[in-house]
Protein backbone atom coordinates (compact mmCIF):
# COMPACT_ATOMS: atom_id res chain seq x y z
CA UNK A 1 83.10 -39.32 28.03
CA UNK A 2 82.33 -41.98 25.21
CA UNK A 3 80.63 -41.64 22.34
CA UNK A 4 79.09 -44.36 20.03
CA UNK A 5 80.06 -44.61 16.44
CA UNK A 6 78.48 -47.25 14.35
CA UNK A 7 78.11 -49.25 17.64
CA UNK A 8 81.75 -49.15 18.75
CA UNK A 9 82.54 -47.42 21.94
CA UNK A 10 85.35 -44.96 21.98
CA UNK A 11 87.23 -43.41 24.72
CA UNK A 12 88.94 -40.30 25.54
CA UNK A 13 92.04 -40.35 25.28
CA UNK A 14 93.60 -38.83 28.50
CA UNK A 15 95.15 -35.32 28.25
CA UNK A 16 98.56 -35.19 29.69
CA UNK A 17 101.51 -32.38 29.61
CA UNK A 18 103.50 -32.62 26.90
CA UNK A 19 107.53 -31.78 26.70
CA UNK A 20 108.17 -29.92 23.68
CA UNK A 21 111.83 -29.95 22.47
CA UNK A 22 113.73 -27.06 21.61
CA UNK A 23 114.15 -26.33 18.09
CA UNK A 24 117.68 -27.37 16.24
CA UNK A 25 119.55 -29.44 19.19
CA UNK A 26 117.43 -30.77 21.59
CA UNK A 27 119.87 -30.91 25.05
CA UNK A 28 122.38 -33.23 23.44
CA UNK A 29 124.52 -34.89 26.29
CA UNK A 30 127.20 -37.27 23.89
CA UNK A 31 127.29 -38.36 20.36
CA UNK A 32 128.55 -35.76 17.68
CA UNK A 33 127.40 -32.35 16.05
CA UNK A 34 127.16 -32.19 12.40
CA UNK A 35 127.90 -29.19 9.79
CA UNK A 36 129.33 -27.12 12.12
CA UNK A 37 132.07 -24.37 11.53
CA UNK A 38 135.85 -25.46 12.31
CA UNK A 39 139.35 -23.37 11.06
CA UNK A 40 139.84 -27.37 9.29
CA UNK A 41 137.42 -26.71 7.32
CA UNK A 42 136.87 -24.74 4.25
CA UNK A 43 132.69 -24.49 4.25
CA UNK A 44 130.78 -25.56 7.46
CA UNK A 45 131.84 -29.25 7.12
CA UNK A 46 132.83 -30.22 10.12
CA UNK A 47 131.47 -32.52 12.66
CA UNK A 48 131.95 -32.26 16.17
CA UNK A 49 132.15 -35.12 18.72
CA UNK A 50 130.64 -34.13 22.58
CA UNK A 51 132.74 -34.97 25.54
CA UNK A 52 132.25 -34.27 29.11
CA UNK A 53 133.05 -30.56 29.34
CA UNK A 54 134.48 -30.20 25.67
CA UNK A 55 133.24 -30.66 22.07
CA UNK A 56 136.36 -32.15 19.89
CA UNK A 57 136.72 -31.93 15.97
CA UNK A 58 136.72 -35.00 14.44
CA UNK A 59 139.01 -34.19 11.80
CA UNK A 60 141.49 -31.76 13.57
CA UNK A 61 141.06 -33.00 17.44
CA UNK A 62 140.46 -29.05 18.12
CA UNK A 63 138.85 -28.63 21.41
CA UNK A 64 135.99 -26.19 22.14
CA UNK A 65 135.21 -25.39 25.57
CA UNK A 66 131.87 -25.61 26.99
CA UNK A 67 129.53 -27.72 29.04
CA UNK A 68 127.12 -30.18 27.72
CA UNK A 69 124.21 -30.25 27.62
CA UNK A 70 124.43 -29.25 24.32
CA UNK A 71 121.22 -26.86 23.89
CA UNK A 72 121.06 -25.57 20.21
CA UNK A 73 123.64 -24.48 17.56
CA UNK A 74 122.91 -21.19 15.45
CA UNK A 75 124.88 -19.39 12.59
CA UNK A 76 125.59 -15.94 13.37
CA UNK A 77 128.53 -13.23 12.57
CA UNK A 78 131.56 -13.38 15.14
CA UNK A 79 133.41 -10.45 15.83
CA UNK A 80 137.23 -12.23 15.72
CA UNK A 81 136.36 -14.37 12.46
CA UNK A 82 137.53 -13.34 9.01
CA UNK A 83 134.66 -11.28 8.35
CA UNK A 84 131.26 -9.67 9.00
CA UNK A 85 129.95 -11.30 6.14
CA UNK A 86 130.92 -14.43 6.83
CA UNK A 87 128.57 -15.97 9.45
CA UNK A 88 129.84 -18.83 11.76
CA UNK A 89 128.25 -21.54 14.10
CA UNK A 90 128.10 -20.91 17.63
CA UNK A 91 127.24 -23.85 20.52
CA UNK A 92 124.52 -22.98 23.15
CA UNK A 93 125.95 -24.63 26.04
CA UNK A 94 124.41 -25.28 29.43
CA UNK A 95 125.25 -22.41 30.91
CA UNK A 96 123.94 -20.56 28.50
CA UNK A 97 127.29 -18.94 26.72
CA UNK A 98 127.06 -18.76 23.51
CA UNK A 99 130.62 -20.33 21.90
CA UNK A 100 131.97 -19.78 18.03
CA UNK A 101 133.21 -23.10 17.10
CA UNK A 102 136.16 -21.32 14.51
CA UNK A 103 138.04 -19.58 17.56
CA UNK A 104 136.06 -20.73 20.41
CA UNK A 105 135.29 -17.33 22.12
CA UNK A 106 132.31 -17.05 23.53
CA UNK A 107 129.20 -14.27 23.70
């Protein structure tokens, strides 16, 4: 359909499915995770650098198991961590464990 505005013709621009991506991490595959939770580091500080199977501390070289893509990272409480209260980050990985990036267990 075109309409006429102030003789100019202007066409419909064609409606096509979009790909929304997920909120937070959008299916990272390599490059690094920032401000995540690491027993380095005091406050949430640390970044993370994503392998093949593996994300890898830069600043320690700790390895946390799990399997790229990388699909979001969320702060919750972990069970083994210091505390309750104290909330850590936690990699959704592809197979959709959830992993705490201070111990590395998973939910």
């Amino acid at each position: 359909m075109k309409f006429m505005v102030g003789n100019t013709a202007i066409g419909q621009a064609n409606q096509l499915p979009r790909k929304h991506a997920d909120i937070g991490v959008a299916n990272l595959l390599h490059g690094s995770l920032t401000n995540l939770a690491c027993k380095c580091s005091i406050k949430d500080t640390a970044d993370f650098l994503i392998k093949k199977d593996r994300i890898v501390c830069a600043f320690c070289d700790r390895e946390i198991v799990c399997l790229p893509p990388i699909l979001g990272v969320y702060k919750a409480t972990c069970s083994c961590c210091s505390s309750f209260s104290i909330k850590s980050t936690f990699v959704l990985d592809s197979r959709g464990l959830y992993t705490c990036t201070w111990c590395g267990r998973t939910k």
